[in-house]
C-alpha atoms as a PDB file:
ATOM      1  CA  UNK A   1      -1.103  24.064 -26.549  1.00  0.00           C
ATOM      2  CA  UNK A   2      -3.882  24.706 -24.111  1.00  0.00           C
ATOM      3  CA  UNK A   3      -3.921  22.473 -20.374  1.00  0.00           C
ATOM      4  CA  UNK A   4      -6.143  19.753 -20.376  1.00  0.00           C
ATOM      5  CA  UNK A   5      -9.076  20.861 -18.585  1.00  0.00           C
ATOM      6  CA  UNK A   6     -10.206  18.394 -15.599  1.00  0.00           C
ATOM      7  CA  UNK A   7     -13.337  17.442 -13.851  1.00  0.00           C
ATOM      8  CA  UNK A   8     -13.148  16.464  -9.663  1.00  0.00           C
ATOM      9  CA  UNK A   9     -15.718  14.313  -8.834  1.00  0.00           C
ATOM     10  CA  UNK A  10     -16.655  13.426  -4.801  1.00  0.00           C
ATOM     11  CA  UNK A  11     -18.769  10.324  -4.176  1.00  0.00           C
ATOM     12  CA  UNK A  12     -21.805  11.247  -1.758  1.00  0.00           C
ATOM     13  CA  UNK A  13     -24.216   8.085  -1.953  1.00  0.00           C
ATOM     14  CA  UNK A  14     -23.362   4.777  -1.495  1.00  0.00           C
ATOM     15  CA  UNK A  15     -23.986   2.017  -4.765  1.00  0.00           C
ATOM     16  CA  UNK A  16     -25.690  -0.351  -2.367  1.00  0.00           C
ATOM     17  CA  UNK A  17     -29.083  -1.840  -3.751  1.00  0.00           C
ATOM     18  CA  UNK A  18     -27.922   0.146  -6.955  1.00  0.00           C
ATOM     19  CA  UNK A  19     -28.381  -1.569 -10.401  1.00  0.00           C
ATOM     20  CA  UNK A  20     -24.991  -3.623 -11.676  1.00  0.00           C
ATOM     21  CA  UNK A  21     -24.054  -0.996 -14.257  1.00  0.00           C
ATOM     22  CA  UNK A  22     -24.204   1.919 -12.074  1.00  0.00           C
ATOM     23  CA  UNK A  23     -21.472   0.129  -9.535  1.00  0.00           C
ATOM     24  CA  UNK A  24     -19.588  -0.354 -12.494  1.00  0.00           C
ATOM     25  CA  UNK A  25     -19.604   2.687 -13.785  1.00  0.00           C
ATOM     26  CA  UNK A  26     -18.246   4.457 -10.700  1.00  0.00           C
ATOM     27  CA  UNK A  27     -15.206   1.940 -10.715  1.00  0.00           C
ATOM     28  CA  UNK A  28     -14.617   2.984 -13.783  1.00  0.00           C
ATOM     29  CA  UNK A  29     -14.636   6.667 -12.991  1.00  0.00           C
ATOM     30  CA  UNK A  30     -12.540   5.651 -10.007  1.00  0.00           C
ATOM     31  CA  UNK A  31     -15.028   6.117  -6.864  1.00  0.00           C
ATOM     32  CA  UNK A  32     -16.210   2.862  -5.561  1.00  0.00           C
ATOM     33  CA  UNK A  33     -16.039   4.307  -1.769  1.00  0.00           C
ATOM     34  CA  UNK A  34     -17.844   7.026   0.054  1.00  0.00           C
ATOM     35  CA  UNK A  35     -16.325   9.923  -0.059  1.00  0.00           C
ATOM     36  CA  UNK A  36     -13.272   9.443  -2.495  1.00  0.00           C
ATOM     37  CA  UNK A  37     -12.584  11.996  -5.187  1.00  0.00           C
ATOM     38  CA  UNK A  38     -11.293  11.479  -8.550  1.00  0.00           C
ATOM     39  CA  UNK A  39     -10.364  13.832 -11.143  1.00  0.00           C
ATOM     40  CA  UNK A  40     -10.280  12.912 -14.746  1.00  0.00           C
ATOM     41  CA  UNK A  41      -9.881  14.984 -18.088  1.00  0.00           C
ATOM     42  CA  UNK A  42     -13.078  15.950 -18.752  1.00  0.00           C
ATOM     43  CA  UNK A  43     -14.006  14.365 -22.433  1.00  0.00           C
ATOM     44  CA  UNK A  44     -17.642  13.334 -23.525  1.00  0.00           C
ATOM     45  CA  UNK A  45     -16.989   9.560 -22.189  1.00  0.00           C
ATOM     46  CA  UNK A  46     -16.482  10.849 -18.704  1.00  0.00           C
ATOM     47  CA  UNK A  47     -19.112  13.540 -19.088  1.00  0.00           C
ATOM     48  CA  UNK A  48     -21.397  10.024 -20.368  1.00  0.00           C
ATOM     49  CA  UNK A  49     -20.090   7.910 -17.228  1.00  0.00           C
ATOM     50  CA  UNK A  50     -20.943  11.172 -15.041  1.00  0.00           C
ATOM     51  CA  UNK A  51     -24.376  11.673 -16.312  1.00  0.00           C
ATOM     52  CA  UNK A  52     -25.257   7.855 -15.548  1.00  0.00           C
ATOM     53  CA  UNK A  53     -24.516   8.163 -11.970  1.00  0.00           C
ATOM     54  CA  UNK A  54     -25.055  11.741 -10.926  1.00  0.00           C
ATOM     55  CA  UNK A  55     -27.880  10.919  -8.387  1.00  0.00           C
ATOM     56  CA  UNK A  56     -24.520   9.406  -6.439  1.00  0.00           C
ATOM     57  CA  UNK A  57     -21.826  11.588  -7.087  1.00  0.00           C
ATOM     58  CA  UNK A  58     -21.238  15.295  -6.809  1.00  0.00           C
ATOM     59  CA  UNK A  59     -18.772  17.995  -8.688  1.00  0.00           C
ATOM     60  CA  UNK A  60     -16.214  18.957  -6.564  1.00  0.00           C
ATOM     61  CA  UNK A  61     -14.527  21.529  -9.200  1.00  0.00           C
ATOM     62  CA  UNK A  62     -14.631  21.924 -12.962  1.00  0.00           C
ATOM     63  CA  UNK A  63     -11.764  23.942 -14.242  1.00  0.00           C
END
């Protein structure tokens, strides 16, 4: 069976003055500081999450 590929995502903007949902959605993905990194399997929910808040995050590394 093939590895599990994985996304690493670096916060780079802060959430402040930021809708509800988007400050949400980066807990969820793990980041809810300035530059933390997360990485996650990379399925089409995290791809979803990712898409909603890519104005504030930034992709480290996609293998």
């Amino acid at each position: 069976m093939a590895a599990k590929k994985t996304i690493t995502l670096q916060q780079v903007r802060s959430p402040a003055r930021r809708p509800e949902r988007q400050t949400a959605t980066l807990i969820g993905l793990g980041l809810n500081k300035l530059g933390r990194t997360a990485t996650l399997e990379d399925t089409p929910a995290v791809r979803g999450m990712l898409k909603k808040v890519q104005h504030l995050v930034e992709v480290v590394d996609g293998k």
